[in-house]
Protein backbone atom coordinates (compact mmCIF):
# COMPACT_ATOMS: atom_id res chain seq x y z
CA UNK A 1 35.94 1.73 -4.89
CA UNK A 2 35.97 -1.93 -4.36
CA UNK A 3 34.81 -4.23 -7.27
CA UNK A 4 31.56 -5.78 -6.90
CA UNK A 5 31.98 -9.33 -6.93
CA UNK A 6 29.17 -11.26 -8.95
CA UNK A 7 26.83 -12.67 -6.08
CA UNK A 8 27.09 -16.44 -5.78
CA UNK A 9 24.65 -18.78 -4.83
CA UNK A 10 24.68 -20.13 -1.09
CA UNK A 11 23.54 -23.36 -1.67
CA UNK A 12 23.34 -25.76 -4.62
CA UNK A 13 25.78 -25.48 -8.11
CA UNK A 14 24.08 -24.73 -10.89
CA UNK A 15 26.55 -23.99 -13.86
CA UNK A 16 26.83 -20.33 -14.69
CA UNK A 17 25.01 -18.78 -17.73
CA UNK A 18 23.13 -21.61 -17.34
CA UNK A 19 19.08 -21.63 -16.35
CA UNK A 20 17.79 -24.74 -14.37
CA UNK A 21 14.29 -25.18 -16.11
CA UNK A 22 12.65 -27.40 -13.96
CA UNK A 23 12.92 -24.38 -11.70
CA UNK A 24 11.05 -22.06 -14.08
CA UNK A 25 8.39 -24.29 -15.98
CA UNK A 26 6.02 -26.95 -14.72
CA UNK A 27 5.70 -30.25 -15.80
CA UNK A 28 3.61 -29.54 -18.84
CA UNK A 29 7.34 -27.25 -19.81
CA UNK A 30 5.40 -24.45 -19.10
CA UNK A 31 6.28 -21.42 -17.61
CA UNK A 32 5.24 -21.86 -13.50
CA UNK A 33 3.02 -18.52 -13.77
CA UNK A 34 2.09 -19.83 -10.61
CA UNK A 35 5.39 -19.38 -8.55
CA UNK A 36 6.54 -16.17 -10.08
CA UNK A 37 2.93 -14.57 -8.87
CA UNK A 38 3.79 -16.34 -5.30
CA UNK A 39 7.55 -14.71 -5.43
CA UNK A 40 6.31 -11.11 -6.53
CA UNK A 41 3.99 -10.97 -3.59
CA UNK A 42 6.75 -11.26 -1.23
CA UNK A 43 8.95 -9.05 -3.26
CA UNK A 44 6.55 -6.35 -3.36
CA UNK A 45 6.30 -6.44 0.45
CA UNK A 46 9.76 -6.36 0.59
CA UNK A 47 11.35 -3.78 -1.79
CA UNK A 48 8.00 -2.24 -3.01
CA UNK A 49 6.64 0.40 0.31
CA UNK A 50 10.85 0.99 0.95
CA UNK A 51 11.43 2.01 -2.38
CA UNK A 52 8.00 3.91 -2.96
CA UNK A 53 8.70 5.69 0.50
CA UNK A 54 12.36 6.69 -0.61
CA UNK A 55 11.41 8.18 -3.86
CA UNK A 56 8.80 10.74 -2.13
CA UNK A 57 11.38 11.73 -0.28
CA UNK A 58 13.62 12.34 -3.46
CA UNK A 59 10.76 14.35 -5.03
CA UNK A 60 9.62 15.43 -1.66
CA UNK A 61 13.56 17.08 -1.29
CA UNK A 62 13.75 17.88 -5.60
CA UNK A 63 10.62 20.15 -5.10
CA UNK A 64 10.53 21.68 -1.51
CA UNK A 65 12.19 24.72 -3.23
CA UNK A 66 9.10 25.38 -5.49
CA UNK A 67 7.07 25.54 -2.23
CA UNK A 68 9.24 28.12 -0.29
CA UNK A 69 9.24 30.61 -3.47
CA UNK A 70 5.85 31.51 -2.68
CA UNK A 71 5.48 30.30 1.14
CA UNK A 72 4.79 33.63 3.20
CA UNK A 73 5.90 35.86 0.72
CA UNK A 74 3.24 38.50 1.78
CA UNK A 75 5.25 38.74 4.74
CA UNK A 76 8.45 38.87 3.22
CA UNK A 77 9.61 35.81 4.93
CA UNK A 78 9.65 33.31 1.45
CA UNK A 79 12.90 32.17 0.16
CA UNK A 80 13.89 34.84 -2.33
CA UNK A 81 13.18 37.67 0.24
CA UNK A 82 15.41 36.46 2.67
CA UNK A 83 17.94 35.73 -0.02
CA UNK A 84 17.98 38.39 -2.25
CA UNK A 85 17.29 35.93 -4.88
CA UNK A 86 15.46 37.47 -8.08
CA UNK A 87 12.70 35.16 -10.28
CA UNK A 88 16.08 34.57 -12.96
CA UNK A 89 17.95 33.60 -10.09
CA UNK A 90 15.37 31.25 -8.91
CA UNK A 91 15.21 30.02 -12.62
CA UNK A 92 18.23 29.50 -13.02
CA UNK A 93 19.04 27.61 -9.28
CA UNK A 94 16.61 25.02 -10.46
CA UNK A 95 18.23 24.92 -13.99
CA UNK A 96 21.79 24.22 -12.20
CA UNK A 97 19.48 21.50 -10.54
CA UNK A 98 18.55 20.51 -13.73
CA UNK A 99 21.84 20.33 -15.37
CA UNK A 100 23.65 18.38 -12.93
CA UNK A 101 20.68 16.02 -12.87
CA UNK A 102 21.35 15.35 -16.23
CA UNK A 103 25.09 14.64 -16.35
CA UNK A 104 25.01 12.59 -13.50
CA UNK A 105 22.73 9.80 -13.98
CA UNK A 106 24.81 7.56 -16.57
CA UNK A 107 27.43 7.34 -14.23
CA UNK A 108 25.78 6.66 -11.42
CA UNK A 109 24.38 4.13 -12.33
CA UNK A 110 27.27 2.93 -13.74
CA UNK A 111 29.21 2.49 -10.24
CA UNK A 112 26.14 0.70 -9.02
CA UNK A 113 26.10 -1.85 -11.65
CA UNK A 114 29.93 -2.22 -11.63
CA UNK A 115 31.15 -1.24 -8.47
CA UNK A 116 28.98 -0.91 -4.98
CA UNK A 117 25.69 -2.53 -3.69
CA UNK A 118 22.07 -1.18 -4.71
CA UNK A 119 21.04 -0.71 -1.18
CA UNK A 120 24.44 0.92 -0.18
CA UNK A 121 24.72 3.30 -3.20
CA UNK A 122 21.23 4.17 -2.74
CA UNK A 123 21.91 4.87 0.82
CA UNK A 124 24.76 6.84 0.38
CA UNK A 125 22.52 9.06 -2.61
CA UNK A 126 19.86 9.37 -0.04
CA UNK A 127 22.13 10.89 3.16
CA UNK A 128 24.26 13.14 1.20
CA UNK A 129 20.98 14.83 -0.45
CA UNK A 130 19.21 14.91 2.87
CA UNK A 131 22.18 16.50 4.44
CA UNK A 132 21.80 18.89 1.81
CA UNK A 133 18.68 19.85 2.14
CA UNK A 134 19.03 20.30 5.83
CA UNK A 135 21.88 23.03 4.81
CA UNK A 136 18.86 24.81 3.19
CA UNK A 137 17.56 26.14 6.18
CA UNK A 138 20.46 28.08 7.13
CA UNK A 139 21.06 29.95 3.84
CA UNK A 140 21.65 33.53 3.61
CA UNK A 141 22.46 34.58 0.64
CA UNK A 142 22.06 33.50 -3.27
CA UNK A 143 25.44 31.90 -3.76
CA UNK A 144 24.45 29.24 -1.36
CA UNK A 145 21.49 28.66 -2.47
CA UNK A 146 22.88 28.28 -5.78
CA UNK A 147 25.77 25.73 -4.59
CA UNK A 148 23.34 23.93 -2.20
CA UNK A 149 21.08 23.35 -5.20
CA UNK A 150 23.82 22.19 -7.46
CA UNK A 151 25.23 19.17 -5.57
CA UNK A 152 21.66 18.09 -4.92
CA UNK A 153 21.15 17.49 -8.47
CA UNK A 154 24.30 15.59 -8.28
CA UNK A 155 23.03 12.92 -5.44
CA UNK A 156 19.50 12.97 -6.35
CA UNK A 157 20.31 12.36 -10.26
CA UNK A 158 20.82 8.73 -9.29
CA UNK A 159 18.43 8.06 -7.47
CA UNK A 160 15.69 6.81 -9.65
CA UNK A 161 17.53 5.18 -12.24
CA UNK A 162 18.51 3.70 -9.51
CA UNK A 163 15.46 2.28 -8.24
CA UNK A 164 14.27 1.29 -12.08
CA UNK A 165 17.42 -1.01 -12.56
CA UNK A 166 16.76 -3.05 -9.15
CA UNK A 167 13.20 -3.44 -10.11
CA UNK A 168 14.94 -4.88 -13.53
CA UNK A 169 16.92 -6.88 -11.23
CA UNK A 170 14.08 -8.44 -10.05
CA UNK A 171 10.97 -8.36 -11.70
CA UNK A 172 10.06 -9.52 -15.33
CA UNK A 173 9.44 -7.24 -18.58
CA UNK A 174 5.56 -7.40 -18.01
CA UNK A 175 5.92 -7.05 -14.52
CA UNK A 176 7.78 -3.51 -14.36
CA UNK A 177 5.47 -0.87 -15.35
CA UNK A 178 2.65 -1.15 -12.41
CA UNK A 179 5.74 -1.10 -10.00
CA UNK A 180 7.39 1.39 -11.32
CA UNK A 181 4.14 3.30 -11.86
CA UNK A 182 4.03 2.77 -7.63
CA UNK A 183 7.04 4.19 -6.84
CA UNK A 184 6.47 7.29 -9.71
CA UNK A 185 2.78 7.60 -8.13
CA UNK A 186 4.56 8.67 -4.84
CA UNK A 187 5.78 11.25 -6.42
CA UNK A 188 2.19 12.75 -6.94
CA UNK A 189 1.96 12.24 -2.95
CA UNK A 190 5.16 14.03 -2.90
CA UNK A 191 3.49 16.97 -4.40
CA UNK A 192 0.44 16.68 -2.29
CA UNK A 193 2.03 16.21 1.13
CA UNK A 194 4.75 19.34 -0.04
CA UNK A 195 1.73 21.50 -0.14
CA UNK A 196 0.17 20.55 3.45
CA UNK A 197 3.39 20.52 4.64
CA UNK A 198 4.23 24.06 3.66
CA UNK A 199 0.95 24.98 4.41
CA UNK A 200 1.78 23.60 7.74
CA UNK A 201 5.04 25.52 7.96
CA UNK A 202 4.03 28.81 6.67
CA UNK A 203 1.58 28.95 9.99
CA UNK A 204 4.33 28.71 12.13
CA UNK A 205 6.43 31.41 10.22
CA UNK A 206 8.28 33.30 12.87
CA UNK A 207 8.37 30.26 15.56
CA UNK A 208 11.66 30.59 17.28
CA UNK A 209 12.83 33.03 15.19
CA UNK A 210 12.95 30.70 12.27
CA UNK A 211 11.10 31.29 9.05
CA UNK A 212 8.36 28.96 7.92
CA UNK A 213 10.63 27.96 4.40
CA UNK A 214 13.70 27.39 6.86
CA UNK A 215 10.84 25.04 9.06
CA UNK A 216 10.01 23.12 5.71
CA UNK A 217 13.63 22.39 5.22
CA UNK A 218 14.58 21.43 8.62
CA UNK A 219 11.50 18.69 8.60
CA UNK A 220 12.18 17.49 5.22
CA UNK A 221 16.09 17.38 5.98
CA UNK A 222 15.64 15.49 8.82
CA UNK A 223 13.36 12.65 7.42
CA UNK A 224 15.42 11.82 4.68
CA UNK A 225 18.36 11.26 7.16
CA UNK A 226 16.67 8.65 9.48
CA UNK A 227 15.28 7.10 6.11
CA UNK A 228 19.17 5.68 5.27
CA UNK A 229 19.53 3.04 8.13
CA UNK A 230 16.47 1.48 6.87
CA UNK A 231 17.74 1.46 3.23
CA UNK A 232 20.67 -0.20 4.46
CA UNK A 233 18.95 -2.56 6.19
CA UNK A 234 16.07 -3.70 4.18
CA UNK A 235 16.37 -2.89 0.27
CA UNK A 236 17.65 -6.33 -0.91
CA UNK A 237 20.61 -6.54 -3.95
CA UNK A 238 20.45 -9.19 -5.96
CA UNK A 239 18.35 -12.54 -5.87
CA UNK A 240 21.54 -15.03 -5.16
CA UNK A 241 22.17 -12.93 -1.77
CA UNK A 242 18.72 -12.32 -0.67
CA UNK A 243 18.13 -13.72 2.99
CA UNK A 244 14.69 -14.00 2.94
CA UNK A 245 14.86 -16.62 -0.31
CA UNK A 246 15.82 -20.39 -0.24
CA UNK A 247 18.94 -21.12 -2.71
CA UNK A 248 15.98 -22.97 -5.00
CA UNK A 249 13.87 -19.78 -4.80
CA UNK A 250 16.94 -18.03 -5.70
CA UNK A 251 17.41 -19.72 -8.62
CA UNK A 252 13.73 -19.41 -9.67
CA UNK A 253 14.09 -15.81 -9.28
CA UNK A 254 17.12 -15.06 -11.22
CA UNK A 255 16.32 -17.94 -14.14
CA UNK A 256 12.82 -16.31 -14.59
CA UNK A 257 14.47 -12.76 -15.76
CA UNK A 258 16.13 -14.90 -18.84
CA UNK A 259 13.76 -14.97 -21.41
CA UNK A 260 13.29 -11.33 -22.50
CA UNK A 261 15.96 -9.16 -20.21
CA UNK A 262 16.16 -8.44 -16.53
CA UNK A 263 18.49 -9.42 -13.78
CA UNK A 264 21.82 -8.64 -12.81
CA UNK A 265 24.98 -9.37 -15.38
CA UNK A 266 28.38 -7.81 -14.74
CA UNK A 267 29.21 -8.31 -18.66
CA UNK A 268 30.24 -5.59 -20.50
CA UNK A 269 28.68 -4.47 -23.63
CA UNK A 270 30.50 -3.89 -26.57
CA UNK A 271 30.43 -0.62 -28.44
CA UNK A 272 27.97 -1.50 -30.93
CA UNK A 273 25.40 -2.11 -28.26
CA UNK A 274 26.37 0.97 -26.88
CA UNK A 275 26.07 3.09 -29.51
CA UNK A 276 22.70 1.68 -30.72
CA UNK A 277 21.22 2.17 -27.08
CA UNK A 278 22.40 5.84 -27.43
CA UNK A 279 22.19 7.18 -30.93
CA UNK A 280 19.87 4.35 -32.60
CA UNK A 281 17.16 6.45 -34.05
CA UNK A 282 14.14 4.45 -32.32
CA UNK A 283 15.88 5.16 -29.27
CA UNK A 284 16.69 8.83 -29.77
CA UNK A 285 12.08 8.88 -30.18
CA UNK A 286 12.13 7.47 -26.83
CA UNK A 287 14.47 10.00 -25.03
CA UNK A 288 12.93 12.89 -27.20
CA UNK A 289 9.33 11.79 -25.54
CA UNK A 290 10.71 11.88 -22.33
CA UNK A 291 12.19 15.45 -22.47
CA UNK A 292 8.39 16.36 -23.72
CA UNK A 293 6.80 14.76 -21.16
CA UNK A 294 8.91 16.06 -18.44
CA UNK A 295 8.61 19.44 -19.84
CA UNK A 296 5.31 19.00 -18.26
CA UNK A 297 6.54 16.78 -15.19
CA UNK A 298 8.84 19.83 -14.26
CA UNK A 299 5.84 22.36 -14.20
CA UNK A 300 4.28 20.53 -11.72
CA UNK A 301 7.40 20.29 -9.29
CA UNK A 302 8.67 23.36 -9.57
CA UNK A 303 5.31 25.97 -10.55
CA UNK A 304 2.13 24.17 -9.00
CA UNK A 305 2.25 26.83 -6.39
CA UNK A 306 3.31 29.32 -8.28
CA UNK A 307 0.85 28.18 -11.11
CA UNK A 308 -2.22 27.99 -8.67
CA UNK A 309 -1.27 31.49 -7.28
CA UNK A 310 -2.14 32.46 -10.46
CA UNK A 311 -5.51 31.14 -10.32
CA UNK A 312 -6.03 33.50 -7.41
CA UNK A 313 -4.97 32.12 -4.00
CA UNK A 314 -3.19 33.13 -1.53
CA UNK A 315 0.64 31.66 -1.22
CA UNK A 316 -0.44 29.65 2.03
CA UNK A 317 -3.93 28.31 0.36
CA UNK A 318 -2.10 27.85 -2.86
CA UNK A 319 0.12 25.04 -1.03
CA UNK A 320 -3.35 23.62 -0.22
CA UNK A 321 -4.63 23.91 -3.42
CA UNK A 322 -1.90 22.12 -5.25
CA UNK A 323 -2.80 18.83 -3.64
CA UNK A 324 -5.84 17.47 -5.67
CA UNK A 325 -4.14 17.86 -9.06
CA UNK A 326 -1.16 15.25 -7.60
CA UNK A 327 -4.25 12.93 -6.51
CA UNK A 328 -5.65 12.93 -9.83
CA UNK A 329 -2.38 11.68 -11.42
CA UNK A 330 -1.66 9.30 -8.50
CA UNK A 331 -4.68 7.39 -9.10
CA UNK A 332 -4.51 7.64 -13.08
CA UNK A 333 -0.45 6.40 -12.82
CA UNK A 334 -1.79 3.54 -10.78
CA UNK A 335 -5.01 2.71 -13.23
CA UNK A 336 -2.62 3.18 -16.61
CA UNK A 337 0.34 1.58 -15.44
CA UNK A 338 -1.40 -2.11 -14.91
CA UNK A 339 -3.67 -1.53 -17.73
CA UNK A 340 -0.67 -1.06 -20.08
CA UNK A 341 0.98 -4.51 -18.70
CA UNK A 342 -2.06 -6.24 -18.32
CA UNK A 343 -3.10 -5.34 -22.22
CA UNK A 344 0.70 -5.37 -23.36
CA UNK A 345 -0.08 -1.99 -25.13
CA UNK A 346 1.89 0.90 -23.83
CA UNK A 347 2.00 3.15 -26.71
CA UNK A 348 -1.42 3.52 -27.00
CA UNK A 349 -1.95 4.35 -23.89
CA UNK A 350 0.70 6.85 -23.51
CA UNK A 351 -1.25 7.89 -26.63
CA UNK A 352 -4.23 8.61 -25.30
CA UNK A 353 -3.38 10.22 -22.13
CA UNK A 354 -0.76 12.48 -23.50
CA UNK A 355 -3.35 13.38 -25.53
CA UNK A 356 -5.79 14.00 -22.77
CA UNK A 357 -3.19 16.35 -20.55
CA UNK A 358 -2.60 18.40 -23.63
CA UNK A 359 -6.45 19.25 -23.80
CA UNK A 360 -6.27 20.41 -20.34
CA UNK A 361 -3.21 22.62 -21.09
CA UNK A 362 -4.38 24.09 -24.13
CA UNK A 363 -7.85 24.66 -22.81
CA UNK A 364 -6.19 26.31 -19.67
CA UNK A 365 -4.27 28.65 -22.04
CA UNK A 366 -7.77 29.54 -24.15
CA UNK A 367 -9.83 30.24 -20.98
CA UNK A 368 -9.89 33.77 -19.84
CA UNK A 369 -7.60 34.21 -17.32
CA UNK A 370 -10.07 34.88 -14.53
CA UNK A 371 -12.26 31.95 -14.92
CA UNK A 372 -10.47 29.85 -12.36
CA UNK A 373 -12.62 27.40 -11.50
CA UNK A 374 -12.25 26.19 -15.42
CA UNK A 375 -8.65 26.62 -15.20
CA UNK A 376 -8.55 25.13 -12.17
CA UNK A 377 -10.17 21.93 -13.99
CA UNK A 378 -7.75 22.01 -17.28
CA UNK A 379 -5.11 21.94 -14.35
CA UNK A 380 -6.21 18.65 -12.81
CA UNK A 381 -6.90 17.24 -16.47
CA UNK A 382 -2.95 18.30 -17.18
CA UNK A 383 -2.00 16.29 -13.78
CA UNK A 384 -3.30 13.35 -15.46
CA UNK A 385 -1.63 14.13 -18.50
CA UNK A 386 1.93 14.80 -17.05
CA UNK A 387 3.13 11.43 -14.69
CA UNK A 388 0.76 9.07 -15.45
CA UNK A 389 2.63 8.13 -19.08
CA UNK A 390 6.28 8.35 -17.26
CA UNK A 391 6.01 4.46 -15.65
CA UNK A 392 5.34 3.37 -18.95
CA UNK A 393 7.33 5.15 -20.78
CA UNK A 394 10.17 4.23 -18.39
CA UNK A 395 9.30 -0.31 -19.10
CA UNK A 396 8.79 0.89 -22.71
CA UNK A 397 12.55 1.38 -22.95
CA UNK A 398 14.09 -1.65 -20.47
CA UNK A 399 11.62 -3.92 -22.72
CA UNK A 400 13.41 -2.32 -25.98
CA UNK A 401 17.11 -1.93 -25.43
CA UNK A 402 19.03 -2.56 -28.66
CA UNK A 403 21.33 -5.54 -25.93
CA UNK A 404 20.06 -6.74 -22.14
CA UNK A 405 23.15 -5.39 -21.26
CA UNK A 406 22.44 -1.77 -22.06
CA UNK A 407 18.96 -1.74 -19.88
CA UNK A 408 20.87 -0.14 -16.79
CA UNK A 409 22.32 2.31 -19.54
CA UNK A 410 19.26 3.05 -20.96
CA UNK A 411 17.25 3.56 -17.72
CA UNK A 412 19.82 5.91 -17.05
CA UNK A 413 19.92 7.70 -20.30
CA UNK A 414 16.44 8.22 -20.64
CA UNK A 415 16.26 9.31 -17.18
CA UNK A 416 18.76 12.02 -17.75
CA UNK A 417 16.45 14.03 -20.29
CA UNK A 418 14.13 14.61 -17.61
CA UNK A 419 17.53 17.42 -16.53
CA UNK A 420 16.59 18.64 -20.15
CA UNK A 421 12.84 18.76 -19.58
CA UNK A 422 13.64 20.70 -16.47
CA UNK A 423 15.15 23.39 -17.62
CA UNK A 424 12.73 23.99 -20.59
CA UNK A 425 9.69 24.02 -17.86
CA UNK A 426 11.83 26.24 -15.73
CA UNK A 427 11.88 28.89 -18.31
CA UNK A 428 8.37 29.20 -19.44
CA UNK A 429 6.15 30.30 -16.47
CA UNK A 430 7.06 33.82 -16.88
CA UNK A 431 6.97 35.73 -13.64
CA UNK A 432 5.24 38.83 -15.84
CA UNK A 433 2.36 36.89 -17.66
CA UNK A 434 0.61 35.75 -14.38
CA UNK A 435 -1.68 38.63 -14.86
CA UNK A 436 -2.50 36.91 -18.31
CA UNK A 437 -2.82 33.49 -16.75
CA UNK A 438 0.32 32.10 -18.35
CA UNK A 439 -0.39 31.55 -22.00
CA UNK A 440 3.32 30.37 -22.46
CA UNK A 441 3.44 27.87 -19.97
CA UNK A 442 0.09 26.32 -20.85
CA UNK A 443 0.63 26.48 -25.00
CA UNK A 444 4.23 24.97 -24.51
CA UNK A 445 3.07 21.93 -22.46
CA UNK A 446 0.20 21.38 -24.12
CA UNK A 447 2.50 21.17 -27.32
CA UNK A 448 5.10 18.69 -25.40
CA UNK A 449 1.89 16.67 -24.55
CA UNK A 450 0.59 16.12 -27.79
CA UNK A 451 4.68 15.65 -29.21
CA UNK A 452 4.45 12.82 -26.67
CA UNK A 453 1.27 11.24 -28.26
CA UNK A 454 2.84 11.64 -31.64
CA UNK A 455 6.01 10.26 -30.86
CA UNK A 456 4.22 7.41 -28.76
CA UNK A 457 1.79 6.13 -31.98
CA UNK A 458 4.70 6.19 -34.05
CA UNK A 459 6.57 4.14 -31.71
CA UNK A 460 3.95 1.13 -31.47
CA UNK A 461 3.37 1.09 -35.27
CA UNK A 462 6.97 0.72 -35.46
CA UNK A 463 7.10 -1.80 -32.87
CA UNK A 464 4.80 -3.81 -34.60
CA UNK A 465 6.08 -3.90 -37.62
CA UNK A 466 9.77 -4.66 -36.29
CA UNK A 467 8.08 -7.78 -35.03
CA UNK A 468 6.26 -8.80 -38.08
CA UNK A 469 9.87 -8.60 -39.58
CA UNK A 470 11.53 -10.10 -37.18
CA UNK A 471 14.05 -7.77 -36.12
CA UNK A 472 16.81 -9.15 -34.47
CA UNK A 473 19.10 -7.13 -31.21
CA UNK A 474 22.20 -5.79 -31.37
CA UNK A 475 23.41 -9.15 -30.23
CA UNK A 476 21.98 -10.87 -33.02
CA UNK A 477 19.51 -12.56 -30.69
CA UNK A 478 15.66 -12.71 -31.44
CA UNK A 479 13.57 -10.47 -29.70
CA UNK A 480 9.86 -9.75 -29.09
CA UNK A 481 9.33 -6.10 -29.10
CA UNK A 482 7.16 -4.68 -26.72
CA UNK A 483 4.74 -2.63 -28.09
């Protein structure tokens, strides 16, 4: 691959390493609060709907195959039927999924830092997994299906670290969260457009001779293709080779990200920073979190139908009846996610509504397993528990990195346990305890869920007192750490 060059400004020489304060602070040596609310508007409008749209697509793609388990399977026409594909198998498909997701993300994020263009990597992520996906509709046996699902989880493990780092790139520490609570959110619509759209496909089972899971893949396929001229297109790089900025506003932009990490540097970091940003224990709490967290995450993708089934619907109404839980977290990921910047307290509220989601989980697991319209509740209450925390938890760790040069690192990194968190939740809905509503599914979450709140109080505490101590970065360099 050919070297990325670092971007250079178009106009005007300002000495590198080097910020040009009268472009960040006002007269009164302020910072111009002013101008950087001015700049995020049109960055928003810019990289924000592109980037949220993408992403459903990614989760849209990551958890079609939950939906055609159970689409039509009365019939005989769902996925496993026509594949000879037993529950392990399907368990361990997704796990394979799961796996590669895991192992892939460091690196890919790696060539997009070092070697090729946000926009183009991310384009080239989004095509092969949409071609993929496509494939899915013409499977006939198990060891395709197994294959097919593998390299997904390579192009799709990317993907979102992806999308955190050029929100890094361009927006500061307290401005993250809320827009990477955005583009999460989406992945709540992701859930609640996969369930009318397999509701939608399941009616048309048989149309053309084509099965209503081969439908869902064909439409989903097919989207995520045409999405990759617009990603080239649109999704800006870097500030210094943005079109739509002057070469003053491109300075602004890029001196703004200075004070407390952000931006894009093509410096290495050493092997201390390295290590701390992988092994440091503080860090190793915020990765262990994660995997807890998406323990629950992964339910949702990969069980909601199976999971509402359970509550006794049908496997066409159960698509349905998957879509108000992801509405409940949408709008709770939204609400949290400014909150937390706004108040500069993260780790309580990952607190509280980790705490909150493991209610609804345990409750869920107490009930009896035929009061469903309780269950049904808890379920909505564990929605709310389950993505809301991830945006935050996500800025927690770029606004924490033991070096600014690790954040892409760490993005990745703590990314990659969500493979881990995968493959617990894929194990735990047992396919012979849906008479009994569960129980292991519901107890396990509801134990990740309240891990997460643990781990979470403990963080801020720490946070706290690393400030009153004044901790300094692997670097050496004074810090302010977010709590």
């Amino acid at each position: 691959m050919e070297k990325v060059e670092p971007p250079q400004y178009l106009e005007g020489n300002i000495e590198e390493g080097k910020a040009d304060k009268s472009l960040q602070e006002t007269n009164n040596g302020e910072f111009d609060h002013s101008r950087s609310k001015l700049l995020n508007r049109r960055l928003d409008i810019r990289i924000l709907p592109l980037c949220c749209w993408l992403y459903l697509l990614n989760f849209l793609d990551r958890g079609n195959i939950g939906n055609a388990r159970v689409l039509n399977q009365e019939t005989g026409d769902d996925l496993l039927h026509k594949t000879g594909m037993s529950s392990n198998g399907y368990a361990l498909t997704v796990t394979l999924f799961s796996v590669a997701y895991t192992l892939f993300e460091v690196p890919s994020n790696w060539v997009m830092k070092h070697y090729v263009a946000p926009s183009r990597w991310l384009a080239i992520l989004l095509g092969s997994w949409g071609l993929l996906t496509l494939g899915f509709a013409f499977v006939r046996n198990y060891a395709t299906v197994l294959a097919l699902r593998l390299l997904i989880g390579v192009f799709e493990a990317g993907f979102f670290p992806g999308i955190v780092y050029l929100i890094t790139i361009w927006y500061r520490h307290n401005e993250r969260a809320v827009r990477i609570a955005f583009v999460i959110a989406f992945c709540n619509l992701a859930g609640a457009f996969g369930g009318a759209i397999a509701y939608g496909m399941g009616t048309i089972n048989g149309s053309a001779g084509v099965e209503g899971f081969r439908w869902l893949f064909i439409v989903e396929g097919i989207i995520t293709i045409l999405s990759v001229l617009p990603t080239l297109l649109l999704l800006p790089d870097y500030p210094a080779r943005a079109k739509f900025l002057s070469a003053e506003e491109k300075r602004f932009a890029e001196d703004r990200l200075k004070d407390r990490g952000g931006g894009w540097n093509r410096e290495h970091a050493t092997r201390k920073e390295i290590l701390e940003t992988f092994f440091s224990p503080r860090m190793l709490a915020h990765y262990l979190a994660y995997v807890a967290n998406v323990v629950t995450q992964g339910s949702f993708t990969f069980f909601a139908p199976t999971i509402v089934s359970g509550l006794g619907y049908q496997s066409i109404h159960a698509q349905l009846m998957t879509v108000p839980p992801w509405v409940v977290g949408f709008v709770v990921a939204i609400a949290l996610s400014y909150s937390a910047d706004r108040f500069e307290a993260r780790g309580f509220h990952i607190t509280a509504i980790s705490t909150i989601g493991g209610l609804g989980w345990l409750i869920a697991g107490l009930l009896p397993p035929t009061a469903y319209v309780k269950r049904y509740g808890c379920l909505c209450m564990a929605a709310a528990g389950a993505f809301p925390a991830a945006p935050s938890m996500t800025n927690w760790v770029t606004c924490n990195t033991p070096s600014l040069l690790t954040i892409p690192f760490a993005i990745a990194l703590h990314n990659s346990c969500a493979g881990i968190g995968q493959i617990i939740s894929q194990w735990i809905w047992k396919v012979d305890e849906a008479r009994l509503g569960y129980p292991t599914g519901n107890f396990v979450c509801a134990a990740c869920n309240f891990l997460v709140a643990i781990i979470a109080l403990c963080l801020r505490l720490y946070y706290s007192r690393m400030n009153r101590k004044g901790v300094k970065d692997a670097q050496g360099e004074a810090r302010v750490w977010a709590y």
